[in-house]
Structure formats: structure tokens, C-alpha cells
C-alpha atoms as a PDB file:
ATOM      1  CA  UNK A   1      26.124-112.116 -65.705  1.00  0.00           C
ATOM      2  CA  UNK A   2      27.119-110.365 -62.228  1.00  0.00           C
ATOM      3  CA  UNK A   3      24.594-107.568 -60.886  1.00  0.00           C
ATOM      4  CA  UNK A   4      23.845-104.097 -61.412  1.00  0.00           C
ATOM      5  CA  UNK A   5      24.089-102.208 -58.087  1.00  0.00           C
ATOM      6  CA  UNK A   6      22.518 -99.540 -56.384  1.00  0.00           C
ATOM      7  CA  UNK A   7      24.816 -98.087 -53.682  1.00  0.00           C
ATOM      8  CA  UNK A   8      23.522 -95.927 -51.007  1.00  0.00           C
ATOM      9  CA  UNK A   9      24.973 -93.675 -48.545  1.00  0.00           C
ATOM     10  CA  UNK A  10      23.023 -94.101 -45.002  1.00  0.00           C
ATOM     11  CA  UNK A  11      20.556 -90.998 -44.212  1.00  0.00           C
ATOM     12  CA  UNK A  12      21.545 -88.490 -41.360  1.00  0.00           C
ATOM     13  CA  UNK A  13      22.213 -89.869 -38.365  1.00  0.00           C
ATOM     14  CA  UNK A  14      22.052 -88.317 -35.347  1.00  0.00           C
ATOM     15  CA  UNK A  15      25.929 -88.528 -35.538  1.00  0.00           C
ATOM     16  CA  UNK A  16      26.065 -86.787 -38.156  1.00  0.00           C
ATOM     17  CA  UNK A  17      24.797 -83.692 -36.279  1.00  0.00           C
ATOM     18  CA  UNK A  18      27.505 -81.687 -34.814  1.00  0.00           C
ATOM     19  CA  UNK A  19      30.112 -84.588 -35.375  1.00  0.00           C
ATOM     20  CA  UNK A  20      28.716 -86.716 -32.423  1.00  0.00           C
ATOM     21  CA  UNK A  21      30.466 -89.672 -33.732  1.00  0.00           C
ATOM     22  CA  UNK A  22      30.695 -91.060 -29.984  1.00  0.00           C
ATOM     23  CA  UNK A  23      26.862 -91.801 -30.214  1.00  0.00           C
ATOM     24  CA  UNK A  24      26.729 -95.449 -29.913  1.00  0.00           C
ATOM     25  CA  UNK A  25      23.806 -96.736 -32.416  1.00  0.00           C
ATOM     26  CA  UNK A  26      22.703 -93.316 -33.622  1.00  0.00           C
ATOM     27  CA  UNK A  27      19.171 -93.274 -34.924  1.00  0.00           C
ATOM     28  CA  UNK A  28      18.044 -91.254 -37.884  1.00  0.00           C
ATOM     29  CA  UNK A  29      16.968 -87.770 -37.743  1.00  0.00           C
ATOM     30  CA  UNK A  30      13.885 -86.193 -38.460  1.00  0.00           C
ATOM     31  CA  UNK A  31      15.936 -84.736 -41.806  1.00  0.00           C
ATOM     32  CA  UNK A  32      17.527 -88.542 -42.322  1.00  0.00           C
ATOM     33  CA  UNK A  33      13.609 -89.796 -41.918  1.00  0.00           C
ATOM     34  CA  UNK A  34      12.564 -87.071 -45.058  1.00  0.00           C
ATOM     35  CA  UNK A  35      16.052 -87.748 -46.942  1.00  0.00           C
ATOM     36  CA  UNK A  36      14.721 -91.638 -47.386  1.00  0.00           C
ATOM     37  CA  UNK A  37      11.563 -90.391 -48.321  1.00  0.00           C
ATOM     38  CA  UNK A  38      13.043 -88.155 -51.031  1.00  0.00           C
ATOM     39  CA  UNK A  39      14.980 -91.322 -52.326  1.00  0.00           C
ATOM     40  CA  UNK A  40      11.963 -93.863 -52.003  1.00  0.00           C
ATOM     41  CA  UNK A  41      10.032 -91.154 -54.638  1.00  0.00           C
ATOM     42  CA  UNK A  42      12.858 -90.690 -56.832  1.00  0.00           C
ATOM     43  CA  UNK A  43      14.177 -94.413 -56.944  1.00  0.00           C
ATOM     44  CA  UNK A  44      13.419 -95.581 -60.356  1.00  0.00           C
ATOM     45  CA  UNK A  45      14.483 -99.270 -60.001  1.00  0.00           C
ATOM     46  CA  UNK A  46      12.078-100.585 -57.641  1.00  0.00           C
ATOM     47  CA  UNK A  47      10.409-103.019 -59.561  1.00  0.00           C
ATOM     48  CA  UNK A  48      13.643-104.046 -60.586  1.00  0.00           C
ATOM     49  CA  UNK A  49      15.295-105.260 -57.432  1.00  0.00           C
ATOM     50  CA  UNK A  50      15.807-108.832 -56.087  1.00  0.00           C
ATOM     51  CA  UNK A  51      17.900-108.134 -53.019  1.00  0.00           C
ATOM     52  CA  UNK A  52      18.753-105.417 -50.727  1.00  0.00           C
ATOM     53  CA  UNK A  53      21.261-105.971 -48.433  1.00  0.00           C
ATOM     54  CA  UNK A  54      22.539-103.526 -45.861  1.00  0.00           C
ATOM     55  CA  UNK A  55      25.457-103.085 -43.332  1.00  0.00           C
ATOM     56  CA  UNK A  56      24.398-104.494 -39.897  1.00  0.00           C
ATOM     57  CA  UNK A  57      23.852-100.874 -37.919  1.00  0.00           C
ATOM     58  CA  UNK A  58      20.988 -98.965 -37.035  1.00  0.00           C
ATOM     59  CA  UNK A  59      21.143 -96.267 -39.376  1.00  0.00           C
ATOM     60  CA  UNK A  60      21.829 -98.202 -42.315  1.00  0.00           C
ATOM     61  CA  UNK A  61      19.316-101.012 -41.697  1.00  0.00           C
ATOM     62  CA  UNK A  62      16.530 -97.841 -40.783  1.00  0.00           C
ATOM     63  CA  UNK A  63      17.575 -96.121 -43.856  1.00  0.00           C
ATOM     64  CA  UNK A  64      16.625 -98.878 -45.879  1.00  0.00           C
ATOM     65  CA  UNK A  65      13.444 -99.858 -43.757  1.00  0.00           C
ATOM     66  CA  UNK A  66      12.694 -95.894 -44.152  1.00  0.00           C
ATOM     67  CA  UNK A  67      13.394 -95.970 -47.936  1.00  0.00           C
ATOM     68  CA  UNK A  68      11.761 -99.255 -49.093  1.00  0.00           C
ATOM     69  CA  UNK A  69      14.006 -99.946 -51.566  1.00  0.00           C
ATOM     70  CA  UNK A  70      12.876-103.329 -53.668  1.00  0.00           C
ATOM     71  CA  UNK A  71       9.998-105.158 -54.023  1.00  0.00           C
ATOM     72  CA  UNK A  72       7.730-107.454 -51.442  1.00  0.00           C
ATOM     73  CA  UNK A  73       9.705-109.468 -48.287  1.00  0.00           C
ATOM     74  CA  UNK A  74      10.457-112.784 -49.833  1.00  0.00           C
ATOM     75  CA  UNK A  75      12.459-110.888 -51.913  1.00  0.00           C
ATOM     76  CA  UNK A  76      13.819-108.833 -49.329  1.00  0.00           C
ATOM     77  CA  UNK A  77      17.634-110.197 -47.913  1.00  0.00           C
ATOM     78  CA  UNK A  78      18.757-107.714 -45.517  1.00  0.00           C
ATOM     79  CA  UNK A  79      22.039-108.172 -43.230  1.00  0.00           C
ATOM     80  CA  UNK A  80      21.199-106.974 -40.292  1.00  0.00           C
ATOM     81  CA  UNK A  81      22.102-107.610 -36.032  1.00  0.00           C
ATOM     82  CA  UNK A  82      19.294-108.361 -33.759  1.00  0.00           C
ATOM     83  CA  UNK A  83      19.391-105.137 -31.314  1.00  0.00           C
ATOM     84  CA  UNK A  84      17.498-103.221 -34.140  1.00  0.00           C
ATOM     85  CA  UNK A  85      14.434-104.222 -33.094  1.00  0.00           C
ATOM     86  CA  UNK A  86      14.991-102.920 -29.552  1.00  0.00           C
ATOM     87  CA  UNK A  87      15.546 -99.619 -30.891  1.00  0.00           C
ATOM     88  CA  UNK A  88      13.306 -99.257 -33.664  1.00  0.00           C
ATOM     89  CA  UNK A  89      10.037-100.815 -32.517  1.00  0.00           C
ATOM     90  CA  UNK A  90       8.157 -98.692 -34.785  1.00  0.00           C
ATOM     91  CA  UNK A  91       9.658 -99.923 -37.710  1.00  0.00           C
ATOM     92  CA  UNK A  92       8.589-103.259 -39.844  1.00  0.00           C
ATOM     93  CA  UNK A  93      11.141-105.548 -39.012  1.00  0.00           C
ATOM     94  CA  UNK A  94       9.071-108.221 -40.469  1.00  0.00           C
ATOM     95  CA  UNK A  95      10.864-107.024 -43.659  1.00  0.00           C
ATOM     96  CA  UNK A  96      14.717-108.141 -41.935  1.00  0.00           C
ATOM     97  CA  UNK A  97      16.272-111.629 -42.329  1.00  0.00           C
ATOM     98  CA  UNK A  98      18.735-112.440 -40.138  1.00  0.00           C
ATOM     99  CA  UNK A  99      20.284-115.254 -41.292  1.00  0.00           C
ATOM    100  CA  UNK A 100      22.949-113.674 -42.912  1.00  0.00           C
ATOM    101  CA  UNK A 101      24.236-112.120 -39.377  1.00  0.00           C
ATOM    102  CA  UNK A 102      27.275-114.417 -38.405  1.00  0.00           C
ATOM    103  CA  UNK A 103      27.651-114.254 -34.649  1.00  0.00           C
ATOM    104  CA  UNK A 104      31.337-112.532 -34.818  1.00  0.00           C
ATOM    105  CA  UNK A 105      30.505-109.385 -36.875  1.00  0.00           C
ATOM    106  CA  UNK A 106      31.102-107.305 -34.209  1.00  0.00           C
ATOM    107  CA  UNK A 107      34.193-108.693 -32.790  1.00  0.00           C
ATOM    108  CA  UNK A 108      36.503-106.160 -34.525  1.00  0.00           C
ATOM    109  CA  UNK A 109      39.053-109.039 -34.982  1.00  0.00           C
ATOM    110  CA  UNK A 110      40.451-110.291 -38.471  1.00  0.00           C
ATOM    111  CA  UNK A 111      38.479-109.465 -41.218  1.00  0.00           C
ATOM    112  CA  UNK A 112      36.562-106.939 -38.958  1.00  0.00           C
ATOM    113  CA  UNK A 113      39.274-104.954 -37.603  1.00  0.00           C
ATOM    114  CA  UNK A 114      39.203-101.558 -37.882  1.00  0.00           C
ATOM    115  CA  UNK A 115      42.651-101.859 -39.729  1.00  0.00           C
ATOM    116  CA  UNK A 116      43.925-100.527 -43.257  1.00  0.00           C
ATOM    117  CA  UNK A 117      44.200-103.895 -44.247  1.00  0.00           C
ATOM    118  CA  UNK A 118      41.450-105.604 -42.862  1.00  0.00           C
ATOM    119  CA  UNK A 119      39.105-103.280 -44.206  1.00  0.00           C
ATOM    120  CA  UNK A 120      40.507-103.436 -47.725  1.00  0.00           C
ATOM    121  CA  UNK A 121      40.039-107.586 -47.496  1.00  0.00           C
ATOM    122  CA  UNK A 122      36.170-106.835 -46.223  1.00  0.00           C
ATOM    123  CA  UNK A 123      35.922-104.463 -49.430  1.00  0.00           C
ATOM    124  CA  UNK A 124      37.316-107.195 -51.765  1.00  0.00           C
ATOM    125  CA  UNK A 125      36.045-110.321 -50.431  1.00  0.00           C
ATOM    126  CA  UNK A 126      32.399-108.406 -50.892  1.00  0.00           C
ATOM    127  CA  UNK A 127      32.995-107.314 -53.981  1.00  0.00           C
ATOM    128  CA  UNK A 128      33.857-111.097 -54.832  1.00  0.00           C
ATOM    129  CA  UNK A 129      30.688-112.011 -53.011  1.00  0.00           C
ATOM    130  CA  UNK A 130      28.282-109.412 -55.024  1.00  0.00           C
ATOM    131  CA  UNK A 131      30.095-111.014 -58.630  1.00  0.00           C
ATOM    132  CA  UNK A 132      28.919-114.389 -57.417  1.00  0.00           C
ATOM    133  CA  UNK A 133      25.598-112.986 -56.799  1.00  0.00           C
ATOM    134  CA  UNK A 134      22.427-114.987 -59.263  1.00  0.00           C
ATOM    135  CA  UNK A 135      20.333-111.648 -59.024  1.00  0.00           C
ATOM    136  CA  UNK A 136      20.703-109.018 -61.744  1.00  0.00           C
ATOM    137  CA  UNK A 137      20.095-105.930 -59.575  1.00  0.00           C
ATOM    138  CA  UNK A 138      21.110-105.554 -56.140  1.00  0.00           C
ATOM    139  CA  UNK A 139      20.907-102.579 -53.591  1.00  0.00           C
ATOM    140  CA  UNK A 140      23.600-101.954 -50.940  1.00  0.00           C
ATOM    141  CA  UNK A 141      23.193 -99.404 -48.014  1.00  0.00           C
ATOM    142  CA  UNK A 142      26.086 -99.025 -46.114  1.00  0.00           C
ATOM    143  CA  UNK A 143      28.955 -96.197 -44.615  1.00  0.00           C
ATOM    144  CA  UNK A 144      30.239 -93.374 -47.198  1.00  0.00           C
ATOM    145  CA  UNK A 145      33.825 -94.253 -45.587  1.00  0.00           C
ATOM    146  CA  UNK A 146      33.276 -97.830 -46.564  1.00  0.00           C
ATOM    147  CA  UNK A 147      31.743 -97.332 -49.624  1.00  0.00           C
ATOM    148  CA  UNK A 148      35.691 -95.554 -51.318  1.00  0.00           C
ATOM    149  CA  UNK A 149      37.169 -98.833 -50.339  1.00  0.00           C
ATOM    150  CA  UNK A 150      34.245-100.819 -52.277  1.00  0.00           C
ATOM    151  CA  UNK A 151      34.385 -98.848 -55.083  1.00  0.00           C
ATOM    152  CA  UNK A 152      38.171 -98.281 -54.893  1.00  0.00           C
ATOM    153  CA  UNK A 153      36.988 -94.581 -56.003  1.00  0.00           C
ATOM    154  CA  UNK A 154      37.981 -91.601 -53.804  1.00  0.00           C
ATOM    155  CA  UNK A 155      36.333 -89.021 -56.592  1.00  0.00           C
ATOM    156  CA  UNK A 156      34.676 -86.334 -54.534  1.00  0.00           C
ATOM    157  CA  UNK A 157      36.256 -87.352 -51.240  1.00  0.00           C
ATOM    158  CA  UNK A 158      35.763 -84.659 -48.265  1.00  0.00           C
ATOM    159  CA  UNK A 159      38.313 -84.701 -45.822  1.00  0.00           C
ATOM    160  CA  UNK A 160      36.069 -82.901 -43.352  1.00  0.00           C
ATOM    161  CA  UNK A 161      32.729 -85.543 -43.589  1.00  0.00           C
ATOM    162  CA  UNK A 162      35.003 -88.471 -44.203  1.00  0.00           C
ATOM    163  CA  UNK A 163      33.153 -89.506 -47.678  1.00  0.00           C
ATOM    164  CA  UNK A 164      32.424 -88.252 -51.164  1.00  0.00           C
ATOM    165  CA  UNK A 165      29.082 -89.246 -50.814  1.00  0.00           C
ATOM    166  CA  UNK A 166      25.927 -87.763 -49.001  1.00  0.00           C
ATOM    167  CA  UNK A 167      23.895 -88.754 -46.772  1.00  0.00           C
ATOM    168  CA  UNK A 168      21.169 -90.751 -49.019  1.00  0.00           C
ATOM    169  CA  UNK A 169      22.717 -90.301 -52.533  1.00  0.00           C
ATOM    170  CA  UNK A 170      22.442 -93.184 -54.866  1.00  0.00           C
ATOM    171  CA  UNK A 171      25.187 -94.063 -57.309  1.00  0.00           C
ATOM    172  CA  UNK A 172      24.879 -97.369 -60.043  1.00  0.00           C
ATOM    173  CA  UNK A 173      27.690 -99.146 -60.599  1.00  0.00           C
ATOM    174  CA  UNK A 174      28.092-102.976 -62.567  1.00  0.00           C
ATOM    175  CA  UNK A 175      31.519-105.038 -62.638  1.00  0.00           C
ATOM    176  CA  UNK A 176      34.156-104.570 -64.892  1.00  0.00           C
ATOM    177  CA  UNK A 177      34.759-106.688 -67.943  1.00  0.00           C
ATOM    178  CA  UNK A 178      37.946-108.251 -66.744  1.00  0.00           C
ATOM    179  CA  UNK A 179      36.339-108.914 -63.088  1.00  0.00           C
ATOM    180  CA  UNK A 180      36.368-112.689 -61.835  1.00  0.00           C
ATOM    181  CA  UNK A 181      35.444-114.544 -58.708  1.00  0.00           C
ATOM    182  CA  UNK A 182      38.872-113.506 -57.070  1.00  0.00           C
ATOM    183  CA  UNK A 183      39.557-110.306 -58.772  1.00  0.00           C
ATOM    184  CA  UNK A 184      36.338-108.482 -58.971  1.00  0.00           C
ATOM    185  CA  UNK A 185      36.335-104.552 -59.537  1.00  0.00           C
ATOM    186  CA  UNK A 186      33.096-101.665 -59.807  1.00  0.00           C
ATOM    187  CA  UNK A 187      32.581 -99.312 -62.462  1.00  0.00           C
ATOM    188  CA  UNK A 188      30.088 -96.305 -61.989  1.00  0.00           C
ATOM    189  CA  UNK A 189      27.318 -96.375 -64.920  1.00  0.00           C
ATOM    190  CA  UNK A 190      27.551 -93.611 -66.971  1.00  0.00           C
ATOM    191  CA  UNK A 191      30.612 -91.964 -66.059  1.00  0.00           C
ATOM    192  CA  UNK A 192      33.613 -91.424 -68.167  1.00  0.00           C
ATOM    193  CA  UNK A 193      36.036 -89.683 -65.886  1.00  0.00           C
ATOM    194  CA  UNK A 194      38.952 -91.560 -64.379  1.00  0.00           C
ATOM    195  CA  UNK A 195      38.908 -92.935 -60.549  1.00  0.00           C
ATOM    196  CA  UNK A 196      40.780 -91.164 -57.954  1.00  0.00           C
ATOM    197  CA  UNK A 197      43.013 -93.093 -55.743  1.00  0.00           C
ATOM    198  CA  UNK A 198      42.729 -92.880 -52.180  1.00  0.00           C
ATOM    199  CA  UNK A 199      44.332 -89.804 -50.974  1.00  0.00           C
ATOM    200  CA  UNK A 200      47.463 -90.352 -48.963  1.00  0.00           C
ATOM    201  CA  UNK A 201      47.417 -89.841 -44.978  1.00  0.00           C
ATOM    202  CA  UNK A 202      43.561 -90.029 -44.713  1.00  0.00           C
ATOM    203  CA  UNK A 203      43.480 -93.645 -43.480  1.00  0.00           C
ATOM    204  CA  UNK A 204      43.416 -93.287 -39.955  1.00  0.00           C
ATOM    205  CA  UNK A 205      40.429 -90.896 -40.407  1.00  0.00           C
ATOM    206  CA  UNK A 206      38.236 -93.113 -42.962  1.00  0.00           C
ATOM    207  CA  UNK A 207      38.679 -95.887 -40.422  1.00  0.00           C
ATOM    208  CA  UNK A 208      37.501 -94.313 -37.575  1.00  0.00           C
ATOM    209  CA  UNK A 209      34.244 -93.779 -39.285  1.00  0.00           C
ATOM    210  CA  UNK A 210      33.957 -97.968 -40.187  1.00  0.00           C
ATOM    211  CA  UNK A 211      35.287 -98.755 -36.629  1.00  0.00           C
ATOM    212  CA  UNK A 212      31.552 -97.018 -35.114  1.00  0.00           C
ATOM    213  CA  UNK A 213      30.725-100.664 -35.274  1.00  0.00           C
ATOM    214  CA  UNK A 214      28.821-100.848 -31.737  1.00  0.00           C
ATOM    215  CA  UNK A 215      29.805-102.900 -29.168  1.00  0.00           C
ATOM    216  CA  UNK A 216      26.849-104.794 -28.469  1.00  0.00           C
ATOM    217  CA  UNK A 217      28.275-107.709 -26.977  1.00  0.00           C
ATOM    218  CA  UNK A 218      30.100-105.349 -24.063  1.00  0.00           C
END
């Protein structure tokens, strides 16, 4: 049976503050650091979790590290790039494995270009990764702007922040019925409303948020 999963937004970044999206690598503020704290006490699925992955930035790998989502490390599988633990030294990276990383996820070439279609393939070939998935519940922390395309939801979306979601918020979805290997699709627990499809024109402005991916090869 594919997974339950926990999606969550990053916490505040400090390019979040003032739109200083050209901060390369933000770290999280001092409200980010309290908005994971908020969401560690109010998570009620810890004990059932059997992976945690996360997108391979800073804020998103510290929001989890922050939030300690899950259980104990060997049952901890994060995603994450080796430069975090120059800039978070304080944090317990003992909890990251890096296996995961492949050595061109930063490349912004083929399946990581910051393209319309490329990032519609990343969406769908991780959606058909998470169906193949053996563990039943599985938490995800990665980009609001990312997380439409994943979801194929735009319900909520602001124009203005470049997601529906905020910064921390949890939503539960599982895989539809009809969902296989090559053709897998989310539904959001407990909601009965219809999806809303991407809004027209806002590409170009979604994709500038997923295209922050830092150039730490330059």
C-alpha cells in the first residue's frame, strides 16, 4: 500500500524577510527557529514516521533538523548536500544521510532546470518515487512553490508569496486509488473540495522561487 504523507512548507527564512530572495543559502530566522518548534509540539504523527526526507537546501534540511519530525536516526533518511554542515555547525547533523545526494543536483540541467517542464517531470517522477516507497508514513519538507506542482493543487495560491502554503504548515495527503508506478497522483486527507489548477501566467514567478537552488559548485 503506498504512504501516507506529511508535507511541510520550510520555516522563515531569512529570504523570506523583506523578499531577499537573492540571499544565497538563507538560514532560518529567529521566528522560522520558534515556527518548527510550534510544529514539533503540535505534530501528532511522530511515532508514526519511518522516513523524512527533505529538499537538499539549508532551510529545508534546518527546518526539519529544527522540527524533529520522526523517530530515532536509523530511521531517519534525509536528502540533503554536504555544505550544510558548514553553515549550521550547531545543528545535529549526525541525524543527515547523504547518500541519497547525487552529485548533479545542483547542475540546473535536465531534470533540474528551472524550466516549466522540467520541474513538472521532477514533480512526477517523485511522486512515482514516494508510490514505490515500502514505508507507510513519510514526511517531506520542501519549497511552497514546489510543493503546487507535487500536489498538482494550486488551492490557496498567493500570487504575492509565490505559494498557498505557510511557512511551517503541515498538510496530509495519501495516493489516489487509480495511482500506479507511472501515473501516480496526491489527494489531501480530509478534504472534499475540488483542486484548483495552476493559475495561468504565474509560471515564470513559481519558478523563480525553485530555481534559488544555490550554486555551490561556482
Amino acid at each position: 500500500m503506498p504512504p501516507i504523507l506529511h508535507l511541510v512548507c520550510h520555516a522563515q527564512g531569512e529570504h523570506n524577510v523583506n523578499n531577499f530572495h537573492y540571499i544565497r543559502g538563507p538560514m532560518l530566522t529567529d521566528l522560522g527557529k520558534r515556527q518548527c518548534q510550534e510544529l514539533r509540539k503540535a505534530f501528532q504523527h511522530h511515532e508514526d514516521i519511518s522516513l523524512v526526507l527533505a529538499s537538499p537546501l539549508k532551510r529545508t534540511e534546518l527546518s526539519h533538523l529544527t522540527c524533529d519530525l520522526g523517530v530515532d536516526r536509523k530511521d531517519v533518511v534525509i536528502n540533503a548536500p554536504k555544505l550544510i554542515a558548514e553553515g549550521a555547525p550547531a545543528y545535529n547533523l549526525d541525524k543527515l544521510d547523504l547518500s541519497m545526494v547525487g552529485e548533479n543536483w545542483n547542475s540546473k540541467a535536465g531534470i533540474y532546470a528551472p524550466t516549466l517542464n522540467a520541474v513538472r517531470r521532477r514533480a512526477a517522477s517523485l511522486r512515482s518515487w514516494l508510490w514505490q516507497r515500502p514505508e507507510k508514513c513519510i514526511v517531506l519538507v520542501t519549497h511552497g512553490g514546489f510543493l503546487h506542482y507535487l500536489t498538482e493543487d494550486w488551492t490557496g495560491y498567493d500570487r504575492s508569496r509565490g505559494t498557498g502554503y505557510m511557512n511551517c504548515e503541515t498538510r496530509q495527503y495519501e495516493f489516489s486509488s487509480g495511482s500506479t508506478q507511472d501515473d501516480a497522483h496526491l489527494v489531501e486527507v480530509g478534504i472534499s473540495r475540488e483542486r484548483v489548477d495552476r493559475p495561468a501566467g504565474l509560471d515564470a514567478h513559481v519558478i523563480h522561487e525553485i530555481d534559488e537552488i544555490e550554486r555551490v559548485s561556482e
